[in-house]
Structures are given as C-alpha cells and as structure tokens.
C-alpha atoms as a PDB file:
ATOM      1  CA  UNK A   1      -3.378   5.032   3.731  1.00  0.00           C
ATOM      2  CA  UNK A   2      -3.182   6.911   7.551  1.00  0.00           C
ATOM      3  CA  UNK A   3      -4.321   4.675  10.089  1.00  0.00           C
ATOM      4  CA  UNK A   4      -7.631   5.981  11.609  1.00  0.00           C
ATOM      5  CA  UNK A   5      -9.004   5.334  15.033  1.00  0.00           C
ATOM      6  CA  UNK A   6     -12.743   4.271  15.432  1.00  0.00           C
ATOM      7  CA  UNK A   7     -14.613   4.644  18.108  1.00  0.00           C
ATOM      8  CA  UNK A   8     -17.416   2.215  16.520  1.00  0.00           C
ATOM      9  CA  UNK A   9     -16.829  -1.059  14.925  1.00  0.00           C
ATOM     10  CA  UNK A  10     -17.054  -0.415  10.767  1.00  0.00           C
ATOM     11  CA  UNK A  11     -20.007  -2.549   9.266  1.00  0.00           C
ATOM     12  CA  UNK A  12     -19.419  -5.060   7.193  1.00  0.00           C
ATOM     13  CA  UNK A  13     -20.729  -5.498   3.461  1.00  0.00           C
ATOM     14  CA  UNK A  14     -23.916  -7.527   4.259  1.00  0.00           C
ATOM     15  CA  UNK A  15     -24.796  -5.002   7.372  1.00  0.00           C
ATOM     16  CA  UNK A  16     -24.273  -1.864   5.310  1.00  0.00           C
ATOM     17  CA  UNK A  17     -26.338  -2.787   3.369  1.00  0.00           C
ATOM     18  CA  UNK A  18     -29.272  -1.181   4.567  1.00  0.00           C
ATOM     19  CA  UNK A  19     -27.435   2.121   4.770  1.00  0.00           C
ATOM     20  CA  UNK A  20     -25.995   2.119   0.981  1.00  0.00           C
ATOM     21  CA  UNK A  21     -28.722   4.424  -0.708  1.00  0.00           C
ATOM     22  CA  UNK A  22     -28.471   7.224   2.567  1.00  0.00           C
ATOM     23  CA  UNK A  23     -24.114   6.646   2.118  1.00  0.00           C
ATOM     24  CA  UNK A  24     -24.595   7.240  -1.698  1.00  0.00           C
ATOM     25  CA  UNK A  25     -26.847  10.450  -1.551  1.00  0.00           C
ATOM     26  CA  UNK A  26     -24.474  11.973   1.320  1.00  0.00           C
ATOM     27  CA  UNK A  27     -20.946  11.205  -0.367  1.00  0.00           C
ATOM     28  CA  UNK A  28     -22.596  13.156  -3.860  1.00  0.00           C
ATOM     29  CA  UNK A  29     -24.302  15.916  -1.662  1.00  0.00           C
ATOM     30  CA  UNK A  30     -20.659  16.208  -0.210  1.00  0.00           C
ATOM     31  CA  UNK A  31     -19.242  16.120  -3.433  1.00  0.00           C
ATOM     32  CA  UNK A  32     -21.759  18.795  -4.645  1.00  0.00           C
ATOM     33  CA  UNK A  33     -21.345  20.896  -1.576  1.00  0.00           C
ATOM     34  CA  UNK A  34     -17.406  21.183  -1.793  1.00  0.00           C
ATOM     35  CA  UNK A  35     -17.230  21.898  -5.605  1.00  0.00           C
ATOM     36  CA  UNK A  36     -19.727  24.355  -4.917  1.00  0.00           C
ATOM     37  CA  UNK A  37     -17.819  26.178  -2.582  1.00  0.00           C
ATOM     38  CA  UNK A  38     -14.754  25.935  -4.220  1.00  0.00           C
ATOM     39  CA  UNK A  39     -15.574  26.325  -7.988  1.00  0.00           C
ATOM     40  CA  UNK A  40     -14.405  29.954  -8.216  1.00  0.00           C
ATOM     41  CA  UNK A  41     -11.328  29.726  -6.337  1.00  0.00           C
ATOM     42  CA  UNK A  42      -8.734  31.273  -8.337  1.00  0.00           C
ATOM     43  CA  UNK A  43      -4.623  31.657  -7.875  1.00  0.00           C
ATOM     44  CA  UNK A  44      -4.523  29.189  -5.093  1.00  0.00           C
ATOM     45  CA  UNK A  45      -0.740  28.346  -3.978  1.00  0.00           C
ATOM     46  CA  UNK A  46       0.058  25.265  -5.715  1.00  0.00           C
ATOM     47  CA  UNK A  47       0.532  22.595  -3.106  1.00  0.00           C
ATOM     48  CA  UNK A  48       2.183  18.907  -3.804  1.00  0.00           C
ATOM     49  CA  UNK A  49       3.772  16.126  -2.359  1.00  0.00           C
ATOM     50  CA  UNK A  50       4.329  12.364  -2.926  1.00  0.00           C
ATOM     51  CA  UNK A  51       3.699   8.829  -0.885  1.00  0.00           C
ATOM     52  CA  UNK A  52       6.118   6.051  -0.852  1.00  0.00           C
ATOM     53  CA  UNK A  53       5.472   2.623   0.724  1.00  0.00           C
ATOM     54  CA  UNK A  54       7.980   0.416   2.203  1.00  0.00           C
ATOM     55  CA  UNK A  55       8.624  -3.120   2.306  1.00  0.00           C
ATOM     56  CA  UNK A  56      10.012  -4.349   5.812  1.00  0.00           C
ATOM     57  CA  UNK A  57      12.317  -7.476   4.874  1.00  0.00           C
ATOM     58  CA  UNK A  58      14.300  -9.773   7.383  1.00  0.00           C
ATOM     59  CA  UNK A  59      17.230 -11.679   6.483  1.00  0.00           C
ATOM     60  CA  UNK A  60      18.421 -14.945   8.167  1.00  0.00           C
ATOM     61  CA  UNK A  61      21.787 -15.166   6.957  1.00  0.00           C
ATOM     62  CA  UNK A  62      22.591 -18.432   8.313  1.00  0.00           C
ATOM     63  CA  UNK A  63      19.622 -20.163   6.571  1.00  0.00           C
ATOM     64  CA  UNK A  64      19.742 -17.785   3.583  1.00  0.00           C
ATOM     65  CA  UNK A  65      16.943 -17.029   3.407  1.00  0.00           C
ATOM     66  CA  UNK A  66      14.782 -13.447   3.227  1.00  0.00           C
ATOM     67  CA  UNK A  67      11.692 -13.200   4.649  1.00  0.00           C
ATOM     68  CA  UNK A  68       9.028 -10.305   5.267  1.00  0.00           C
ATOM     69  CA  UNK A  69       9.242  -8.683   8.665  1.00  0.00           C
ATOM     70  CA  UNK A  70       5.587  -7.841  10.588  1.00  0.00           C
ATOM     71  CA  UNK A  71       6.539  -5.009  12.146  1.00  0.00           C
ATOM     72  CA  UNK A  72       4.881  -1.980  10.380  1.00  0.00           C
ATOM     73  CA  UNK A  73       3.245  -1.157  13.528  1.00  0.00           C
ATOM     74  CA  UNK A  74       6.105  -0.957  15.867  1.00  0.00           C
ATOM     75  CA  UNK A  75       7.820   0.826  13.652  1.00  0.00           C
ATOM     76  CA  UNK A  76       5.354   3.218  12.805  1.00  0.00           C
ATOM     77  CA  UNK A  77       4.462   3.780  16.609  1.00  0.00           C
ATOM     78  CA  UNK A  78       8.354   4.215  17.004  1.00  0.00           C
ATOM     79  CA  UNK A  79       8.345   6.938  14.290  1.00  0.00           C
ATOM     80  CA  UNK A  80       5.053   8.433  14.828  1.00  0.00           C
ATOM     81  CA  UNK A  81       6.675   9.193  18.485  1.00  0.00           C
ATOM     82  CA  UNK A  82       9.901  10.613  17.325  1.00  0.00           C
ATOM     83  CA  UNK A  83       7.606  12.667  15.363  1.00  0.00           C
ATOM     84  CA  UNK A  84       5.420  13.999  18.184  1.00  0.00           C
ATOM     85  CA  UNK A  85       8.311  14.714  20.412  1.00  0.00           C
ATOM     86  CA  UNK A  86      10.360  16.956  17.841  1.00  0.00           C
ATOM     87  CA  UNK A  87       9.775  20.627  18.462  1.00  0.00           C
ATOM     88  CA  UNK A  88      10.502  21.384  14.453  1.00  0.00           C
ATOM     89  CA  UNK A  89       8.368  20.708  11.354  1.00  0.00           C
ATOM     90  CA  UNK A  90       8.969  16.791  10.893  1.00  0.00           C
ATOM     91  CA  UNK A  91      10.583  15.730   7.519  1.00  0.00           C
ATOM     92  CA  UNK A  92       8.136  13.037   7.114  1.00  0.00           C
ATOM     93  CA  UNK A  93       4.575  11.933   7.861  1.00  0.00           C
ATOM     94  CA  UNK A  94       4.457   8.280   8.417  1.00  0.00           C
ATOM     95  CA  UNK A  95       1.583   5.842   8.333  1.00  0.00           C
ATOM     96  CA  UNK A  96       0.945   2.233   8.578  1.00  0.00           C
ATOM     97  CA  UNK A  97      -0.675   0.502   4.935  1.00  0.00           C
ATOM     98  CA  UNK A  98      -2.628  -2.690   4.238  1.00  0.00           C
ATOM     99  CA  UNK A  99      -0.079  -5.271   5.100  1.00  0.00           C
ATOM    100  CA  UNK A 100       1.539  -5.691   8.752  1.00  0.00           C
ATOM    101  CA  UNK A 101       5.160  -5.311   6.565  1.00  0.00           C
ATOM    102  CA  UNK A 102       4.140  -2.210   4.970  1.00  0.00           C
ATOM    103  CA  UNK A 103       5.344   1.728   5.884  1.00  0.00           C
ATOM    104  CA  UNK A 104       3.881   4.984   3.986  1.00  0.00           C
ATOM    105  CA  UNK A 105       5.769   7.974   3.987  1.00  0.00           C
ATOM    106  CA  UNK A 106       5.184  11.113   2.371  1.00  0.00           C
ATOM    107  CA  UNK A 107       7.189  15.051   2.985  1.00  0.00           C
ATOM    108  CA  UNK A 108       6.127  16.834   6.463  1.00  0.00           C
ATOM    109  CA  UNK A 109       5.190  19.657   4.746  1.00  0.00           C
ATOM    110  CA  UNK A 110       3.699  20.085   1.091  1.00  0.00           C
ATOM    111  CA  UNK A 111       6.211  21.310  -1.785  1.00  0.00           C
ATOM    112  CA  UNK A 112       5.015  24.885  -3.283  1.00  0.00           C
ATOM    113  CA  UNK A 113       4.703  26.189  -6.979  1.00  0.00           C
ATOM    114  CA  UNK A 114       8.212  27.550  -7.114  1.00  0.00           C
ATOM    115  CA  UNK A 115      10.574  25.304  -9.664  1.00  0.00           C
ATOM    116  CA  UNK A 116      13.296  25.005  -7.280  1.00  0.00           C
ATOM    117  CA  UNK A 117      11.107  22.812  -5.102  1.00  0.00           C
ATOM    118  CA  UNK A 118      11.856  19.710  -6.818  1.00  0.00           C
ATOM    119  CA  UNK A 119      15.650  19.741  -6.052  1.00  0.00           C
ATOM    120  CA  UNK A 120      13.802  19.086  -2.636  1.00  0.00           C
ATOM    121  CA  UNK A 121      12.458  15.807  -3.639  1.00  0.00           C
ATOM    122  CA  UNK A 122      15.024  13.224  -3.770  1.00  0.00           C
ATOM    123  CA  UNK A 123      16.595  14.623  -0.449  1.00  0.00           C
ATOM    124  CA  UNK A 124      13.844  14.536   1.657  1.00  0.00           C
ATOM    125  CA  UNK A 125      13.111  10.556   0.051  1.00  0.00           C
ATOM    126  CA  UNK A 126      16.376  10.103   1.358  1.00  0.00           C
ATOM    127  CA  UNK A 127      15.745  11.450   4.556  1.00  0.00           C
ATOM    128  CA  UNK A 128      12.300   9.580   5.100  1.00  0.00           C
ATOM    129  CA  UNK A 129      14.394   6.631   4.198  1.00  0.00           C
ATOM    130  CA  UNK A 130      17.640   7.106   6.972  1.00  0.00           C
ATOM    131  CA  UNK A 131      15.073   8.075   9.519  1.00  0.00           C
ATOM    132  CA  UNK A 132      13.441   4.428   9.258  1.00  0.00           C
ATOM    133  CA  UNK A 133      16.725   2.450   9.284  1.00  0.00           C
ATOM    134  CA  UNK A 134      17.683   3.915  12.625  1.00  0.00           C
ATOM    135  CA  UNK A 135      14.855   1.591  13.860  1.00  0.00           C
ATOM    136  CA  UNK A 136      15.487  -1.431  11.981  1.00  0.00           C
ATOM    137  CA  UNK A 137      16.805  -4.423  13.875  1.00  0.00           C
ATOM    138  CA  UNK A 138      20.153  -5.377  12.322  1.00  0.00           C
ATOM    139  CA  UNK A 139      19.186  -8.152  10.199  1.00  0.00           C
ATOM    140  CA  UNK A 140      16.211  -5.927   8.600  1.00  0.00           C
ATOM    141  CA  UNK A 141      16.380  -3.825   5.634  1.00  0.00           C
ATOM    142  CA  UNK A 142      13.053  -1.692   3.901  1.00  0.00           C
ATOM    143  CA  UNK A 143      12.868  -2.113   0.025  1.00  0.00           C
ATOM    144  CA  UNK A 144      10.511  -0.478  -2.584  1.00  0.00           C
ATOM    145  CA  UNK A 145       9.673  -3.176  -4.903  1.00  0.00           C
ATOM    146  CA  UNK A 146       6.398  -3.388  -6.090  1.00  0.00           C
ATOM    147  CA  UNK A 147       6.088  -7.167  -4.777  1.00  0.00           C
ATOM    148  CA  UNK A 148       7.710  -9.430  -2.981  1.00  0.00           C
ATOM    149  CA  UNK A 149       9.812 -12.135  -5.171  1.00  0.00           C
ATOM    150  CA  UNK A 150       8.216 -14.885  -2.470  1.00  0.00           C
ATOM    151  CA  UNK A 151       4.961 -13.470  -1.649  1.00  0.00           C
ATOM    152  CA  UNK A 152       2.599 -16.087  -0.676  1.00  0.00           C
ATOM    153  CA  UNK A 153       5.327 -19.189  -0.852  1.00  0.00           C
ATOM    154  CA  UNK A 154       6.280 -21.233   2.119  1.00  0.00           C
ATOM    155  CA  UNK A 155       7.786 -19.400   5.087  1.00  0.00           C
ATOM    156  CA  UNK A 156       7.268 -15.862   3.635  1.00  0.00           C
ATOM    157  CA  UNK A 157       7.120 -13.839   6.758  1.00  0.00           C
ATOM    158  CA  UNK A 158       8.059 -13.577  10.011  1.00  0.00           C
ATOM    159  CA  UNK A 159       7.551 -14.414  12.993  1.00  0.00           C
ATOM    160  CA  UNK A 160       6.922 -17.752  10.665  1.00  0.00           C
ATOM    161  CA  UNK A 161       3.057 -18.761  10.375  1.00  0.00           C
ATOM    162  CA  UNK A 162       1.968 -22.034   9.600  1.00  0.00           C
ATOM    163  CA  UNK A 163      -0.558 -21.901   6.750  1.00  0.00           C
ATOM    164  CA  UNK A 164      -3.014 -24.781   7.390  1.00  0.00           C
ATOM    165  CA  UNK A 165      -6.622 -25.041   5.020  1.00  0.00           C
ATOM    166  CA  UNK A 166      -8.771 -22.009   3.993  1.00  0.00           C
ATOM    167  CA  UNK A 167     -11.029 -21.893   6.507  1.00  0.00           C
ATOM    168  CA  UNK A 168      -8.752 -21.298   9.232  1.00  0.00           C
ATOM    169  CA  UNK A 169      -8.281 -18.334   7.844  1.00  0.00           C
ATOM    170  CA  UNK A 170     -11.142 -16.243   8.723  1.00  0.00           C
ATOM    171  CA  UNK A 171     -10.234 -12.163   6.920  1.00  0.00           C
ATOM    172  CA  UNK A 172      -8.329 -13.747   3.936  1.00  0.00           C
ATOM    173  CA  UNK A 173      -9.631 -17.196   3.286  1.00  0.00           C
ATOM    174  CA  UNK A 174      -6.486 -17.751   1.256  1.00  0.00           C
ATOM    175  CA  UNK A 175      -4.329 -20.557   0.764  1.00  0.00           C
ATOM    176  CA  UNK A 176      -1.016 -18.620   0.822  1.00  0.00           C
ATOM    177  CA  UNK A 177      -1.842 -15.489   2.475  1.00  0.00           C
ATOM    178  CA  UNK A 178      -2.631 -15.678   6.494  1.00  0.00           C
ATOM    179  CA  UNK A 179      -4.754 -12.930   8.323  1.00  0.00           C
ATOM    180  CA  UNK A 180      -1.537 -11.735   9.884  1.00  0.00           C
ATOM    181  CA  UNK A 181      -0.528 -10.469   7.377  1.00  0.00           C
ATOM    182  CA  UNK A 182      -2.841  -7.691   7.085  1.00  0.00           C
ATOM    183  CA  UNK A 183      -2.180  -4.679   9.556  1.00  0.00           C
ATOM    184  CA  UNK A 184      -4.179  -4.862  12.533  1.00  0.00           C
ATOM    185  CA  UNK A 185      -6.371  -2.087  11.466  1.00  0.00           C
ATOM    186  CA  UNK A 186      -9.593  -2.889  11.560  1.00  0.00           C
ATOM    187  CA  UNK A 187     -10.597  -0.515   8.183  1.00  0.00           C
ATOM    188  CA  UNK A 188      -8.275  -2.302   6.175  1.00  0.00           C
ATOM    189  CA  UNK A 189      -9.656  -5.903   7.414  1.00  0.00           C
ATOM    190  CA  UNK A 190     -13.130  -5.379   7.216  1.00  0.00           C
ATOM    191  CA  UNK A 191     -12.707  -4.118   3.812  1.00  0.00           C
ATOM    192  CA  UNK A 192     -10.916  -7.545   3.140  1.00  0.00           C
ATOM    193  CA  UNK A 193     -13.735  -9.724   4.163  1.00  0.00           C
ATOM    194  CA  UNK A 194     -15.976  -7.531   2.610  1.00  0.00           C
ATOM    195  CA  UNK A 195     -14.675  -7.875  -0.721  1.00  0.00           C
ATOM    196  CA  UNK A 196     -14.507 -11.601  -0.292  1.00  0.00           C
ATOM    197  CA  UNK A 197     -18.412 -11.078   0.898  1.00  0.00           C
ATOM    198  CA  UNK A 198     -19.162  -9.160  -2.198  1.00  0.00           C
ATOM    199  CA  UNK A 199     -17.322 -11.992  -4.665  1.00  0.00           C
ATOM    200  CA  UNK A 200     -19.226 -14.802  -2.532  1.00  0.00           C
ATOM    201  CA  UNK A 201     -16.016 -16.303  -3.093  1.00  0.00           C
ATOM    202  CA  UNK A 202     -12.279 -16.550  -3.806  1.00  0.00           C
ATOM    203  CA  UNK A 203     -10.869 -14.697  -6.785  1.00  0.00           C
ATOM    204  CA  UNK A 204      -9.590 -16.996  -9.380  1.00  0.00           C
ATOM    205  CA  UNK A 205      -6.194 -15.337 -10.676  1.00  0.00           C
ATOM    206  CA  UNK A 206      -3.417 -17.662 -12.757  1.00  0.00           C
ATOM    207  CA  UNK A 207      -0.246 -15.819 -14.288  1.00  0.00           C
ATOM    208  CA  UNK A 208       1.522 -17.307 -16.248  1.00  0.00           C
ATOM    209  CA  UNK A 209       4.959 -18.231 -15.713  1.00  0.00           C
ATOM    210  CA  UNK A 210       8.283 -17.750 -17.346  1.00  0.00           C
ATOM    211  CA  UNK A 211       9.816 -21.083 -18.191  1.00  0.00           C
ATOM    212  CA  UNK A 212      13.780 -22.404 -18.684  1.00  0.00           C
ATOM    213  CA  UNK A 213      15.358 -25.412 -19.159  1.00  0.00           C
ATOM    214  CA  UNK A 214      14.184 -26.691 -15.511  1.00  0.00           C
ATOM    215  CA  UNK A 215      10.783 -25.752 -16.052  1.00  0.00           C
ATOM    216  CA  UNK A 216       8.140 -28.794 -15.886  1.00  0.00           C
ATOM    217  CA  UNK A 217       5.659 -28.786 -18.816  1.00  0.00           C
ATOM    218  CA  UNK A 218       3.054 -28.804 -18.127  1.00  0.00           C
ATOM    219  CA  UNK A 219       3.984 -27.119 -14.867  1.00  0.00           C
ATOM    220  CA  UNK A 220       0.806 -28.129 -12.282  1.00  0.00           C
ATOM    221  CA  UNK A 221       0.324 -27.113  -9.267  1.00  0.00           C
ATOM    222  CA  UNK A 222      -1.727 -29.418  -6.418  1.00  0.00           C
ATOM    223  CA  UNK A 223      -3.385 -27.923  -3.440  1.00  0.00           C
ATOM    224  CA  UNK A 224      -5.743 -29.623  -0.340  1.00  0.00           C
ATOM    225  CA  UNK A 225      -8.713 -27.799  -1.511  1.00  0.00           C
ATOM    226  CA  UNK A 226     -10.978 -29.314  -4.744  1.00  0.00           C
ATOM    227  CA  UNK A 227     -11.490 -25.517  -5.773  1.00  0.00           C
ATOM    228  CA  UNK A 228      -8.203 -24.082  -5.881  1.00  0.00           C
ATOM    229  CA  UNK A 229      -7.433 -27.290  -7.704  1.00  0.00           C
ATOM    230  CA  UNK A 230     -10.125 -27.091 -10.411  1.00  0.00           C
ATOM    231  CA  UNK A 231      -9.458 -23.564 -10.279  1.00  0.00           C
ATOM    232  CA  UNK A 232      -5.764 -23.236 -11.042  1.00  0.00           C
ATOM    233  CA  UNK A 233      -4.461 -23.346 -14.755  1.00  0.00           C
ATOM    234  CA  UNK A 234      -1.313 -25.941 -16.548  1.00  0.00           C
ATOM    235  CA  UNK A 235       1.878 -23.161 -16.467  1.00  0.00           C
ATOM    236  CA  UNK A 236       0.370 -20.838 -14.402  1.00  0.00           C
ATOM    237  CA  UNK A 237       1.308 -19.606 -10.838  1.00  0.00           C
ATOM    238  CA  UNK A 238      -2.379 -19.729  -9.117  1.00  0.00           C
ATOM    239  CA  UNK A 239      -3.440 -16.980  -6.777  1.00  0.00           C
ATOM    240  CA  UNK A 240      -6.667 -16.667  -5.148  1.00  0.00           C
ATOM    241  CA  UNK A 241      -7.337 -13.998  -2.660  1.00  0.00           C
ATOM    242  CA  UNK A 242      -7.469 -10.207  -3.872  1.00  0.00           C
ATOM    243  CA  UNK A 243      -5.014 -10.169  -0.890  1.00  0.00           C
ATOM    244  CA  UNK A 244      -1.967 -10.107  -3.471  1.00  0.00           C
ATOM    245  CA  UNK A 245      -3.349  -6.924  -4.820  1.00  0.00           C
ATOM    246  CA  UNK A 246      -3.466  -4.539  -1.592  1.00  0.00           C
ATOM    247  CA  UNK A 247       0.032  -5.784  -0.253  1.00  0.00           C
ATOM    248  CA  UNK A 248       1.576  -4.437  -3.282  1.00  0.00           C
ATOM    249  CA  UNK A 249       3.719  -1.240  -3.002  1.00  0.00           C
ATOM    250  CA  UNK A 250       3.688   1.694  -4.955  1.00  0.00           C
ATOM    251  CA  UNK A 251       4.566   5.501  -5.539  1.00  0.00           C
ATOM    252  CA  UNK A 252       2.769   8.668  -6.369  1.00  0.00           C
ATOM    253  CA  UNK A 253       2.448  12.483  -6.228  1.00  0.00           C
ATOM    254  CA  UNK A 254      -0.810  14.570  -4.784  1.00  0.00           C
ATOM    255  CA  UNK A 255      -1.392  17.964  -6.639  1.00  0.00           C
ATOM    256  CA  UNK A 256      -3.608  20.563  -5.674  1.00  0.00           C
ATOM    257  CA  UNK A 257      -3.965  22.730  -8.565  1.00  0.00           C
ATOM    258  CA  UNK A 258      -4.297  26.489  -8.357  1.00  0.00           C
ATOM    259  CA  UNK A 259      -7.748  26.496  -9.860  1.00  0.00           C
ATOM    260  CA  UNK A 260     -10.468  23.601  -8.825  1.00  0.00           C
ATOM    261  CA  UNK A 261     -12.309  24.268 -12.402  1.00  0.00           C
ATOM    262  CA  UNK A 262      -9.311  23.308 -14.350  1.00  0.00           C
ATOM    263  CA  UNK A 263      -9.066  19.673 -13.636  1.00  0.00           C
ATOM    264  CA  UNK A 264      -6.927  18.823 -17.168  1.00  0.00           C
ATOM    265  CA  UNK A 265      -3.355  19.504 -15.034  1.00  0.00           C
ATOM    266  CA  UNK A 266      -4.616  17.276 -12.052  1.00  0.00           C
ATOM    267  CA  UNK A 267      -5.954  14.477 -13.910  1.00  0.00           C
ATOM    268  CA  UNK A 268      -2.748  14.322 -16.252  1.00  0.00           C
ATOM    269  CA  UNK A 269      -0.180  14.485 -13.428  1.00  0.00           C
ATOM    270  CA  UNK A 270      -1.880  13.177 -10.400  1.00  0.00           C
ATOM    271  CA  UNK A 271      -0.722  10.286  -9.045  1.00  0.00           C
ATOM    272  CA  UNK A 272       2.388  10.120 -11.240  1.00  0.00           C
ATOM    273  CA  UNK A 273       5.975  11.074 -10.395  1.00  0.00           C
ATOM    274  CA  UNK A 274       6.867  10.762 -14.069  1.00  0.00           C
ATOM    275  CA  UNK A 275       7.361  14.973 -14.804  1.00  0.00           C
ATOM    276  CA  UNK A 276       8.913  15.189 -11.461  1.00  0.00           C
ATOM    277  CA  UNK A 277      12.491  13.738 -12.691  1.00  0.00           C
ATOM    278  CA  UNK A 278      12.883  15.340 -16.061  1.00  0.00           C
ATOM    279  CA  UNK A 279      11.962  18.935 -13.995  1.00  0.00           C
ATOM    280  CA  UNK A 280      14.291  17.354 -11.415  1.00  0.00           C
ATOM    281  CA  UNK A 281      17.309  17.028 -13.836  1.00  0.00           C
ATOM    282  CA  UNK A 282      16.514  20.405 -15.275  1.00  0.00           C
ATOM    283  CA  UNK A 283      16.869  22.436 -12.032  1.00  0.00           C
ATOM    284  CA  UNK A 284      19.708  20.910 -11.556  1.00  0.00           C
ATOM    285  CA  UNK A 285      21.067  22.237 -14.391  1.00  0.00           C
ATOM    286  CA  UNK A 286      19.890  25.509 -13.604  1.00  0.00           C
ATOM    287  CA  UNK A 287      21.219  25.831 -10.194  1.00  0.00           C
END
C-alpha cells in the first residue's frame, strides 16, 4: 500500500454516498477505456516484482517481554530519504502499510522475462532487509510473520497505550486494538471507520483455541462491555474489530503479462510467490 498525499480530506462512507452511482460508472468507463486501448498489445516485455511487509518489534530484555514498535513512519521517512538522495537506481521501494508497525518493500526496479532473473530474488529480499536494520534502534528487530503472537493482548505496543472502553476509541472502536495503531494516513483510517459505518457495528469474530493440560474448560472470557460479552463464545479467543485483519502481513508477486488478452498466466500466478522458488532452485542449478 504507498502512502498517498491528499490535498482534500477523503469522504467518509455515509458522505459518499451521494457520489457512489457517478464513482461506479467512472471506475467501469476506466476499466473499459484501458482494456480498450490495450487489448491488442502483443510481445510486451514481461515485467514482475514482489511486496513484502514488515513487522517492527521491540524487545525489553529486562522485563522480557516483546512488544510492537510504532515507528513505520520514521522509518519509512528515514528510508524514503536515503532513497531520494542516492544518485543510482535504489534496490528497494519502500512504503508505509495499514498499521503504524508495518513496512512494505518491494525491488527498485521490475525483474524482466529472462530466467536468470530469479537468482535476483532472494538477494535483493536480503538487501531490502539489511537496508532497514541500519535504522533500527538496538533493541528492535523487523519480522515477517503473518501476525503477531500478542496482537491485541495487554501491553502489545509501544510507546505503551492504555486501552480504556470502546468508545474512547473513535477509528477502531475496539476493545484491544487502539487508533494508534493504525498509520497516520488518513486513506487507511477513513477506510477503517468506514467499514465499521458500513457494519453499523463491531464484527463478531471467535477462534477457537488450542487447549493443554492448563487450559480452563470452559475457557470464558469477561470484558466491561455487555456486547462483547454476549458476543464472545466458551473456548474461543474473541475479536471484534476487522482491525485484526488489515494489520496482518503478507507476501506476493505483481506480473504484467506480455499479452493483456491472455489473462489465464496472470490470474494463476499473480499474487503468489509459489513458482518463484522451484524456478529459483532450478537456475541455480543451471548456473
């Protein structure tokens, strides 16, 4: 997700409302427009890449304890100068995401056609990834898990926030989850009150858990809000703000196919890096 500036503030679900049927008809004129002019491109260089997010974490070894750091935006500033300074094609192009923990990364330049360019992947991941710890504090460290073991439990991120009731939480309305933690983009929180607008209210989620020997059963959970309480399941871990669903991480590839008509390629292996290792470990091979 690149961080955009906007000159206007972004409407929010209930004052867009009146503009949906002229945003519809534009977006599938667009759509029509572009296929249009592109529909008999033929032999186009194939072009691809991939996006990785980051997880900014913080460790207090005295208190062991690990926490999530909110400094996506100072670090992304940091690189996103380092970046603009450098008189050679950067390695990297960096962006902030949804959460004020999270990084994006993906290759300064595309990768081509040619087979070879996947030996190119793994060292330029591990580029991207040196270039951010030289502006890590000491006691931080970026991951790529998909979640964070503690997301949403006491004391999860830092500079520590005090979660208080629901309401005082005015973007997420969440019980775990505090505004802060959502990058101070103002896309990426509008769009989180606006989902809550379009539910009318919290989501309802309840996974259930894993249980041992030190497991109550039932296993209950008791909050200060009637809802979350009539809402929240026996041996379940109770979520309720969609929240835990855009602070997740993740990885994928872009392709731009040589032909627009032939979608079949795109579709199977967009957003996937699965057939970029086994062509990875057979260049090797080659080489």
């Amino acid at each position: 997700m690149a961080s955009q500036a906007f000159k206007e503030k972004p409407l929010t679900w209930s004052e867009i409302q009146q503009f949906a049927d002229d945003v519809k008809m534009n977006g599938i004129s667009h759509c029509i427009r572009t296929y249009k002019d592109h529909k008999m491109s033929r032999n186009e260089p194939l072009k691809w890449g991939d996006e990785i997010e980051y997880m900014i974490v913080q460790f207090d070894h005295k208190n062991r304890k690990v926490r999530l750091s909110m400094r996506g935006r100072e670090l992304f500033n940091q690189l996103k100068l380092g970046q603009e300074n450098s008189l050679q094609t950067p390695d990297a192009l960096w962006s902030v995401e949804f959460a004020s923990y999270m990084l994006e990364s993906s290759p300064g330049e595309p990768y081509s056609g040619i087979l070879t360019s996947c030996l190119e992947v793994e060292a330029n991941m591990l580029n991207r990834r040196k270039e951010t710890l030289k502006h890590l504090d000491a006691d931080e460290m970026v991951l790529t898990l998909t979640t964070f073991p503690r997301l949403g439990c006491p004391d999860f991120i830092y500079p520590p926030i005090i979660m208080k009731d629901e309401g005082s939480h005015h973007i997420t309305h969440s019980l775990f989850i505090p505004d802060e933690a959502i990058i101070d983009d103002v896309r990426c929180r509008i769009n989180a009150r606006s989902l809550l607008e379009v539910r009318g209210r919290n989501p309802a989620a309840n996974i259930p858990i894993y249980k041992d020997k030190n497991t109550p059963s039932p296993f209950l959970e008791y909050f200060n809000d009637p809802s979350a309480n009539q809402d929240a399941m026996p041996d379940h871990v109770y979520l309720d703000s969609t929240v835990f669903g855009g602070v997740r991480l993740c990885s994928h590839s872009l392709l731009r196919h040589q032909s627009t008509v032939d979608t079949s390629l795109i579709l199977t292996l967009g957003g996937r890096h699965l057939w970029i290792v086994p062509m990875t470990e057979l260049m090797k091979k080659k080489v």
